[in-house]
Protein backbone atom coordinates (compact mmCIF):
# COMPACT_ATOMS: atom_id res chain seq x y z
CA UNK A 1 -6.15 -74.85 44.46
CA UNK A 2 -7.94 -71.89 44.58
CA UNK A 3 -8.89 -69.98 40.95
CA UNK A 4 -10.53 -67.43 39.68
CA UNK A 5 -12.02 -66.26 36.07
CA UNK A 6 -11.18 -62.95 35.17
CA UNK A 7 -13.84 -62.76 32.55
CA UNK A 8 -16.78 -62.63 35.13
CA UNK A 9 -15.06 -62.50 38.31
CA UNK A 10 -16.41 -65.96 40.05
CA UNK A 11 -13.73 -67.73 42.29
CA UNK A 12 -13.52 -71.24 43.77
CA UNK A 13 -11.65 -74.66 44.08
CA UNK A 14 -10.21 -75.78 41.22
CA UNK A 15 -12.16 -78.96 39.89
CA UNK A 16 -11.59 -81.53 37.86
CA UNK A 17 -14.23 -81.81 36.10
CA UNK A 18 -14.21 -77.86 35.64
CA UNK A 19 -11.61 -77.32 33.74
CA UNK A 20 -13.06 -73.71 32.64
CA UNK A 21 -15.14 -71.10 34.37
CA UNK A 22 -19.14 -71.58 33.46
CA UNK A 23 -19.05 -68.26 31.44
CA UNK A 24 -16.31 -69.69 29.36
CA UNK A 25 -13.61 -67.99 30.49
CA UNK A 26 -10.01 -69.46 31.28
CA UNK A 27 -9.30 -69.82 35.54
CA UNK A 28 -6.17 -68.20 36.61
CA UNK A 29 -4.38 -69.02 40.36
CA UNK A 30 -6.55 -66.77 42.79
CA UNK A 31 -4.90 -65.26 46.40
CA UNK A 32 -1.78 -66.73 45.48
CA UNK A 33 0.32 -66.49 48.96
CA UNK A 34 2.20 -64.05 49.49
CA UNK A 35 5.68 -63.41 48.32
CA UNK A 36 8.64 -64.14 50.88
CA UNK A 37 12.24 -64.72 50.14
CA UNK A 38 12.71 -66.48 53.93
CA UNK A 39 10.13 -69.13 51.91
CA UNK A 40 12.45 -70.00 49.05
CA UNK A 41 13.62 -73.58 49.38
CA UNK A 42 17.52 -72.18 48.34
CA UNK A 43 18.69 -75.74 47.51
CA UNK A 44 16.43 -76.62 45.04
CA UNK A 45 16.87 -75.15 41.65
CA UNK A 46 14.05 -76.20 39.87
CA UNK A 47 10.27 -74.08 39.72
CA UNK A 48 9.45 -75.77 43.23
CA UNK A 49 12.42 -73.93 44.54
CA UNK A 50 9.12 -71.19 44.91
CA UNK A 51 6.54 -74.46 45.68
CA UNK A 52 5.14 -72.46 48.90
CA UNK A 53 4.09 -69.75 47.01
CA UNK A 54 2.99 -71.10 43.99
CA UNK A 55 -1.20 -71.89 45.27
CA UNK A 56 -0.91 -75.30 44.40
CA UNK A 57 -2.08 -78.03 46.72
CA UNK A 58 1.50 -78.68 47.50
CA UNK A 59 4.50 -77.61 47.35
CA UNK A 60 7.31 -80.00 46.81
CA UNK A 61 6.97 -82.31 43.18
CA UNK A 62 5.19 -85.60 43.22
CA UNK A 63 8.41 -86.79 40.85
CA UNK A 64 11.09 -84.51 39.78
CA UNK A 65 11.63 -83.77 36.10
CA UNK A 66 14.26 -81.13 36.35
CA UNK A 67 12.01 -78.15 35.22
CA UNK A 68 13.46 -74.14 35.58
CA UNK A 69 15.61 -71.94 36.49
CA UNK A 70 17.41 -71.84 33.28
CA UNK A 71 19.99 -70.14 32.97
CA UNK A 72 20.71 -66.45 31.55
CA UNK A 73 23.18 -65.11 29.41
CA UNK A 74 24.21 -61.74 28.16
CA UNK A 75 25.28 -61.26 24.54
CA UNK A 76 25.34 -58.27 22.62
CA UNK A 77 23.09 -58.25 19.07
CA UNK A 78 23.57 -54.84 17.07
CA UNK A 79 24.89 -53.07 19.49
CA UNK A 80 22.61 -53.74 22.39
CA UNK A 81 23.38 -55.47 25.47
CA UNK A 82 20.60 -57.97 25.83
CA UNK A 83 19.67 -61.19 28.07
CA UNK A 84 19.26 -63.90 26.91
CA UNK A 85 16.94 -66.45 28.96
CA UNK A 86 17.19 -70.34 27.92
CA UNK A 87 14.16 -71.71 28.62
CA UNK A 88 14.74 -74.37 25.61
CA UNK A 89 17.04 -75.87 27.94
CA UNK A 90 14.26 -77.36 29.63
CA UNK A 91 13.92 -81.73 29.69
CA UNK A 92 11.10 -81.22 26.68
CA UNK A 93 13.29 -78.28 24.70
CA UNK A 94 10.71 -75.82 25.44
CA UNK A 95 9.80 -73.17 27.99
CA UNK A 96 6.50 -75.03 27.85
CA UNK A 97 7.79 -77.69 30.82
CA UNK A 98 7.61 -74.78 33.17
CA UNK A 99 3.93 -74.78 33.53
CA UNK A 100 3.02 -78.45 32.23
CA UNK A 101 5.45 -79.51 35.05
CA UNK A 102 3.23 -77.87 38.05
CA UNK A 103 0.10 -78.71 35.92
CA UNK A 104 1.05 -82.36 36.01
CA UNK A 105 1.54 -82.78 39.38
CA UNK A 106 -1.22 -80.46 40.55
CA UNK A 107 -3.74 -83.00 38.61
CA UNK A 108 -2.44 -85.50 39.88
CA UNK A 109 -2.13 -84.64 43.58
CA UNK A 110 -5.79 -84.35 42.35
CA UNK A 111 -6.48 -87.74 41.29
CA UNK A 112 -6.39 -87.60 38.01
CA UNK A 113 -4.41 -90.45 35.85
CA UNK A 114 -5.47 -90.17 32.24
CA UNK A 115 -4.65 -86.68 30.26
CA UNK A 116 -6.04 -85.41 27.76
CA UNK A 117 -4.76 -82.26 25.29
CA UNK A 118 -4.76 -81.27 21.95
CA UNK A 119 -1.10 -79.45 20.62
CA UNK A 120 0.51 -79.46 17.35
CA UNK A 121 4.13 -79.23 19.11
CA UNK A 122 5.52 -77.93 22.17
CA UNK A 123 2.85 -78.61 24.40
CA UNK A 124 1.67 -82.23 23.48
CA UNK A 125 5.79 -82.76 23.85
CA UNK A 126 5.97 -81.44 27.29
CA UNK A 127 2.78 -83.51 28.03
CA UNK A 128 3.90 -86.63 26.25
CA UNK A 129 7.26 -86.47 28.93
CA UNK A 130 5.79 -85.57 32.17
CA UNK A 131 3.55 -88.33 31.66
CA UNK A 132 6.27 -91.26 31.02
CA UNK A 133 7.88 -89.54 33.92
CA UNK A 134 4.94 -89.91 36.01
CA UNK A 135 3.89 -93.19 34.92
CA UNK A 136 0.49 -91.77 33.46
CA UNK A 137 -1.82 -92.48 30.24
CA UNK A 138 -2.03 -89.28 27.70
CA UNK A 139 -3.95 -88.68 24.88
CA UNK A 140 -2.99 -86.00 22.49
CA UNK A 141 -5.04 -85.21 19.82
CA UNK A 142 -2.86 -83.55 16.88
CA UNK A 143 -3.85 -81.97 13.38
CA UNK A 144 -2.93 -84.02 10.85
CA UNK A 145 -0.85 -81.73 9.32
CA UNK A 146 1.43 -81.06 12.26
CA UNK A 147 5.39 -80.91 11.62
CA UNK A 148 6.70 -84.79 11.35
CA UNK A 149 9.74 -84.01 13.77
CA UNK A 150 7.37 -82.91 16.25
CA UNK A 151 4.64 -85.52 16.39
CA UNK A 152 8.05 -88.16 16.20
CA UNK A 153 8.80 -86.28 19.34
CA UNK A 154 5.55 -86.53 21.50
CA UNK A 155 5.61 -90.30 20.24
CA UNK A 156 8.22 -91.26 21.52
CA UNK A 157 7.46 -91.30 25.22
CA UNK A 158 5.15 -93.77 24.12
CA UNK A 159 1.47 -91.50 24.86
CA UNK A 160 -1.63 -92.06 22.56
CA UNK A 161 -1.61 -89.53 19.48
CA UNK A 162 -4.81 -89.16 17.61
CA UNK A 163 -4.18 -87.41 14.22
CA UNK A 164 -7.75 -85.59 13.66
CA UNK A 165 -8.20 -84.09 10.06
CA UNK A 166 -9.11 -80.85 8.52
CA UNK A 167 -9.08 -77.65 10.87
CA UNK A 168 -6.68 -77.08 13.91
CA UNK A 169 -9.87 -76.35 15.65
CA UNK A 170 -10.73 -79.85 14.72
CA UNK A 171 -7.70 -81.30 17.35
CA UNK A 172 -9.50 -78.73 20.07
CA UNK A 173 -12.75 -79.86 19.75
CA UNK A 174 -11.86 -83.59 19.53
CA UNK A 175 -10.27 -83.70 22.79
CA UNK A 176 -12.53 -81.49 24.84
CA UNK A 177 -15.21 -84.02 23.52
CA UNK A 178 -13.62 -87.32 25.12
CA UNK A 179 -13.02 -84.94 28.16
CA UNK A 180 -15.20 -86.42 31.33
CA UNK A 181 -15.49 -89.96 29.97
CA UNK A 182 -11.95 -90.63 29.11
CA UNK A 183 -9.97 -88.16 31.06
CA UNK A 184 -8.63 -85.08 32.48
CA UNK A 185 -8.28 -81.94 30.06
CA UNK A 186 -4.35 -80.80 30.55
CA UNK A 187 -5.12 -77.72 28.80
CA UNK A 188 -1.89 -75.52 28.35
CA UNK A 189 -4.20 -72.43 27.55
CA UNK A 190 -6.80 -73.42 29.91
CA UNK A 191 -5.21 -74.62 33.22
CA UNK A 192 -4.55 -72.65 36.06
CA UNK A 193 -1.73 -74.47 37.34
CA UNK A 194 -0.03 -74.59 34.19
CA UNK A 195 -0.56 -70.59 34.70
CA UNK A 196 1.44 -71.27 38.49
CA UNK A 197 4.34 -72.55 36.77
CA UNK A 198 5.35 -69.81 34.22
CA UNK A 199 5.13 -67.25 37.25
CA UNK A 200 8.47 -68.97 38.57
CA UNK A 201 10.22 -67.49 35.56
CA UNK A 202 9.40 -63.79 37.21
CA UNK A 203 10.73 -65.02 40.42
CA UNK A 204 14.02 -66.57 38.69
CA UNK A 205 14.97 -63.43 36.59
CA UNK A 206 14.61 -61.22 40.22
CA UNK A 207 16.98 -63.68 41.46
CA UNK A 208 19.14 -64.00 38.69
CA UNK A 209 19.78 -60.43 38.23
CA UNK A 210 20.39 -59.55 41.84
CA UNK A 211 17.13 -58.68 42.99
CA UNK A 212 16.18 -56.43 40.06
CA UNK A 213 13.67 -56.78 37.57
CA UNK A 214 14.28 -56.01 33.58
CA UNK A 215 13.25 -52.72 32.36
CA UNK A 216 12.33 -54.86 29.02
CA UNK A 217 10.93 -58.19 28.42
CA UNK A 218 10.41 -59.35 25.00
CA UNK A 219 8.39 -62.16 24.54
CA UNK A 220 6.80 -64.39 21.07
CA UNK A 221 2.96 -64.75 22.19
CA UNK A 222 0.22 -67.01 21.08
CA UNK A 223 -2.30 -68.06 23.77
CA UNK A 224 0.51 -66.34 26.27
CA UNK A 225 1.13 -68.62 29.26
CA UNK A 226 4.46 -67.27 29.63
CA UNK A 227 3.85 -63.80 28.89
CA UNK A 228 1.15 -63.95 31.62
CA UNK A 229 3.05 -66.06 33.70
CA UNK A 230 5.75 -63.50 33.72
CA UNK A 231 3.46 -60.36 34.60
CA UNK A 232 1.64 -62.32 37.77
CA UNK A 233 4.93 -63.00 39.12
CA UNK A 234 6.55 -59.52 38.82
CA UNK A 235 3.48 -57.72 39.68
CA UNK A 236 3.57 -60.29 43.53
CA UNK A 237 7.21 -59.42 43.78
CA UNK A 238 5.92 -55.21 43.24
CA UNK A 239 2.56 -55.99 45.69
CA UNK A 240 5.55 -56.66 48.79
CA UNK A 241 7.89 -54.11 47.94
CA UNK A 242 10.89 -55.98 46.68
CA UNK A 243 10.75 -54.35 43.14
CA UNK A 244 9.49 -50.04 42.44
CA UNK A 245 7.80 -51.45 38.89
CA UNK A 246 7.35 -53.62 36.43
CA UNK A 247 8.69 -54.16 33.18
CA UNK A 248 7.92 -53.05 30.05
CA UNK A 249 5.93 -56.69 28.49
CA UNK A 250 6.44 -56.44 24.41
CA UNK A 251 4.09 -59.50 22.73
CA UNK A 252 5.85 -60.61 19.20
CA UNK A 253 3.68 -62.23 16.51
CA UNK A 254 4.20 -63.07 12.72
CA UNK A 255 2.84 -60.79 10.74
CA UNK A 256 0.62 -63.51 8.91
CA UNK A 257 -1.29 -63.99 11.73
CA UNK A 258 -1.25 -61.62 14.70
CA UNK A 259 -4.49 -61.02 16.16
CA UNK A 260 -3.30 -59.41 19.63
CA UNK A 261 -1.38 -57.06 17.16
CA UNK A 262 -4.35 -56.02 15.24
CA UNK A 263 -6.28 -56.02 18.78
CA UNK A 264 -3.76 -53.31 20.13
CA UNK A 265 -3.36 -51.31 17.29
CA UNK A 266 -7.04 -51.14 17.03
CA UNK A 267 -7.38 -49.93 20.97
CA UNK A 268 -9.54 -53.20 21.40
CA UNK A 269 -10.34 -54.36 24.50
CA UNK A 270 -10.93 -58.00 23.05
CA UNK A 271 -8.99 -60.00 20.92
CA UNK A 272 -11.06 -60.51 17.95
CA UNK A 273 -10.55 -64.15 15.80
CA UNK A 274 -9.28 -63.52 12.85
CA UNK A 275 -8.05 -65.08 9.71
CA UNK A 276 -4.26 -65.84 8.59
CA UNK A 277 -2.73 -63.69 5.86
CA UNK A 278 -1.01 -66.74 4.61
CA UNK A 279 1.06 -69.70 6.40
CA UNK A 280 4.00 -68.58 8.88
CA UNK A 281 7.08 -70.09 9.45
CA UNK A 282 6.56 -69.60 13.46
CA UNK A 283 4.19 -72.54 13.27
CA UNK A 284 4.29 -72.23 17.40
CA UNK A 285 2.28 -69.21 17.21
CA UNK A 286 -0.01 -69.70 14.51
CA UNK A 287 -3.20 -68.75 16.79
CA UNK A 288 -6.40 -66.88 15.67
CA UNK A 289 -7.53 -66.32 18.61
CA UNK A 290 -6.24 -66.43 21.81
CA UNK A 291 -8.09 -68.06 25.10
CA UNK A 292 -7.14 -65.02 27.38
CA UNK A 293 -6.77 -62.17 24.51
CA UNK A 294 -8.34 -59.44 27.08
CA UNK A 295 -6.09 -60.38 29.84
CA UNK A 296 -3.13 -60.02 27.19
CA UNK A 297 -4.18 -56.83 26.16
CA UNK A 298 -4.48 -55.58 30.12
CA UNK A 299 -1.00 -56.59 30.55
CA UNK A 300 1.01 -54.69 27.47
CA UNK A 301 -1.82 -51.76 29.07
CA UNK A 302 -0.93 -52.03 32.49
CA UNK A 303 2.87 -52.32 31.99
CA UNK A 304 3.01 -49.69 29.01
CA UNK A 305 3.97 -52.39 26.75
CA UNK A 306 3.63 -52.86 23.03
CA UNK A 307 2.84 -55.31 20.15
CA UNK A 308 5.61 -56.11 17.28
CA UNK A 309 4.14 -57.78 14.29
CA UNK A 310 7.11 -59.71 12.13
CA UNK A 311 7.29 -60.90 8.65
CA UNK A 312 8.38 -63.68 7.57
CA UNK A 313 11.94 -62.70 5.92
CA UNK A 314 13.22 -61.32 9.20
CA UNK A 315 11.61 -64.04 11.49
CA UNK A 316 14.24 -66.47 9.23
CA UNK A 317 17.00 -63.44 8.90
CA UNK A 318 17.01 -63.55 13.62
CA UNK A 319 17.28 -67.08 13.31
CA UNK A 320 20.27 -67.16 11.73
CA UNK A 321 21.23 -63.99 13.26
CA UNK A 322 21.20 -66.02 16.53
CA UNK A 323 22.64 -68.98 15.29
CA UNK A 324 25.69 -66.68 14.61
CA UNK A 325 26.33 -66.13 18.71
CA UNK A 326 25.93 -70.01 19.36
CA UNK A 327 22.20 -70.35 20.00
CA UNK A 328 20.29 -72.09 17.76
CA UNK A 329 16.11 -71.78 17.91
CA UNK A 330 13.25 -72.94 16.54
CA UNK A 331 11.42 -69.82 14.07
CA UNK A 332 8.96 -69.06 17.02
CA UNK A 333 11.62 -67.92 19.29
CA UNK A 334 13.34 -65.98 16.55
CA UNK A 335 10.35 -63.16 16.47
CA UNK A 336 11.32 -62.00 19.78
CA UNK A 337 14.89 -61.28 18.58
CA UNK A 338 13.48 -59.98 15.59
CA UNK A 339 11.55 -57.63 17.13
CA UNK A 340 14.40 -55.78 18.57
CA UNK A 341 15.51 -53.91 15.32
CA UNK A 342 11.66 -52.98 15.45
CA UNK A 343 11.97 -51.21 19.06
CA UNK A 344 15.43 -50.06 19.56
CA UNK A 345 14.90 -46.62 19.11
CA UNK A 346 13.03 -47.41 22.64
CA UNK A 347 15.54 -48.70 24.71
CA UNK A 348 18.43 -46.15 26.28
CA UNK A 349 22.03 -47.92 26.60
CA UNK A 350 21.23 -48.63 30.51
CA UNK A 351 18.35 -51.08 30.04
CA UNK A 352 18.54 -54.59 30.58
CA UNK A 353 16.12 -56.09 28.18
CA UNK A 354 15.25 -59.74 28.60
CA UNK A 355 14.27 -62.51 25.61
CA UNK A 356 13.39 -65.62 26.70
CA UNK A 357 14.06 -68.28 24.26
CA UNK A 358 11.63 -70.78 24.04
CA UNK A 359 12.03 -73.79 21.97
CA UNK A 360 15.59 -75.29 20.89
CA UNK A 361 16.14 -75.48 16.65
CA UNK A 362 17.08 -78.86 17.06
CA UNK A 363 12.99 -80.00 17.31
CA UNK A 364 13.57 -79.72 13.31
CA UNK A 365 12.22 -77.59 10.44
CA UNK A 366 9.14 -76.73 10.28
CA UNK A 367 5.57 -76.78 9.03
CA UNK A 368 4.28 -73.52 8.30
CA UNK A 369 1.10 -72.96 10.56
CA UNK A 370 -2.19 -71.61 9.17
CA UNK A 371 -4.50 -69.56 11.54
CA UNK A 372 -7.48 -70.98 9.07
CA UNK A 373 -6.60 -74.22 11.02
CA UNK A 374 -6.49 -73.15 14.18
């Protein structure tokens, strides 16, 4: 697989043993090929329905876990026509399956047969399944404080959690430190392949909406997989003509914590760490400071995007909103239909605007996430 850092520009084949750039920066996919509809296995309808264009080192799964092309659904929520995109629906009940699912099988097309990550929730999940699907050992490393329902959840597939006390940054640290000797880093903010994956949700929505891109997409962001995932794929479909622009990327984050926010309002061009305000209810987003915050801040640039900050009365207040038209999701995924009463005054009646949902209510109530432990 070929990568690339954006933070000092070197490119290569993806490593193992690298799992970041020298400089420190994150790798992204690099000369991804290019995009052609004749190339589109039609009967699959999973992400490897786009497998030759993804830059992995294949392009049909290693073992099949039933991962995208989720459906979407139009509902109206004060008066605006939106779309609704149900990535919870995924095997894991997050969008987070999407790129774990062509990280997984890119590592291990690679060789690699223990994982290692440190998550809190959605991500040490998605982990946790692909690797009792694929037969694997996992180690997760989780703060101690993480939300019971979801450490019952990555348990269950039967993967080694480590609970590691005091700081979030504590989890992070443990696991890149047994990185080498006892495995294979499966870094959701790090890897390049889990990067791959999330671009398939570009290439679903042009698909799904009849060869047209959104004019909106509304997304909750922490270290922004998805949100980046989204922008690589629409800008390949705009680099061969099939689409005139891209849309509009909006980045939601509780108001507690929201250092892309403060980044953006500040005309930034990095993502400064910061501290938390006080605990937030959209515990899947409680991030200080993002892995790929300049990248993030190109993107809502580049596509003439914004930043919503949300507090945490209205982040409950969409929840239920939601719950109301039959969709029930966890607090994270409630900021981006939050943020709609924020931008409306943006959007004419024409628009199609598109939230992707990503993590189902049913992964249980929460723990409110600190920044000061991430």
């Amino acid at each position: 697989m070929r990568v690339r850092c954006n933070e000092c520009g070197t490119e290569g084949e993806f490593q193992l043993a690298a799992w970041r750039c020298s400089c420190g920066g994150a790798w992204e996919p690099a000369r991804l090929p290019e995009f052609d509809p004749s190339r589109i296995f039609v009967q699959d309808f999973s992400i490897w329905r786009y497998g030759r264009m993804l830059g992995l080192d294949i392009d049909r799964p290693i073992k099949r876990m039933g991962v995208g092309w989720t459906p979407i659904v139009p509902v109206e929520i004060s008066g605006q026509k939106i779309h609704l995109k149900l990535e919870y629906l995924s095997p894991s009940g997050s969008f987070k399956d999407r790129g774990v699912n062509a990280m997984v099988n890119q590592l291990v097309k690679m060789g690699a047969n223990l994982l290692v990550e440190d998550s809190s929730g959605n991500a040490g999940a998605s982990l946790a399944a692909h690797s009792a699907r694929f037969g694997i050992k996992s180690k997760i490393f989780v703060p101690a404080y993480a939300s019971p329902n979801k450490l019952a959840q990555i348990s269950i597939y039967g993967v080694d959690v480590v609970p590691i006390e005091g700081l979030r940054s504590a989890a992070e640290n443990a696991a890149q430190a047994c990185v080498g000797k006892d495995g294979i880093y499966a870094s959701h903010a790090y890897n390049p392949a889990y990067l791959a994956g999330q671009i398939t949700a570009a290439w679903e929505l042009w698909e799904q909406l009849n060869r047209h891109v959104p004019d909106w997409v509304i997304s909750p962001v922490a270290q922004g997989g998805q949100f980046l995932g989204l922008w690589f794929g629409f800008k390949h479909l705009l680099e061969v003509g099939l689409i005139d622009r891209i849309p509009r990327m909006v980045a939601v984050q509780p108001a507690r914590i929201a250092p892309l926010f403060n980044a953006w309002c500040q005309g930034l061009e990095e993502v400064k760490s910061i501290e938390a305000s006080g605990p937030t209810v959209a515990e899947g987003v409680a991030i200080s400071h993002p892995v790929r915050g300049k990248r993030l801040l190109q993107v809502i640039k580049d596509t003439n995007g914004m930043v919503v900050a949300i507090d945490e009365d209205a982040i409950l207040m969409a929840q239920q909103d939601l719950a109301r038209h039959g969709y029930y999701i966890e607090p994270t995924s409630a900021l981006a239909i939050a943020a709609l009463n924020n931008i409306a005054e943006y959007f004419n009646r024409t628009d199609i605007i598109v939230v992707p949902l990503t993590g189902n209510g049913l992964k249980g109530k929460p723990k409110y996430g600190d920044g000061s432990k991430d």
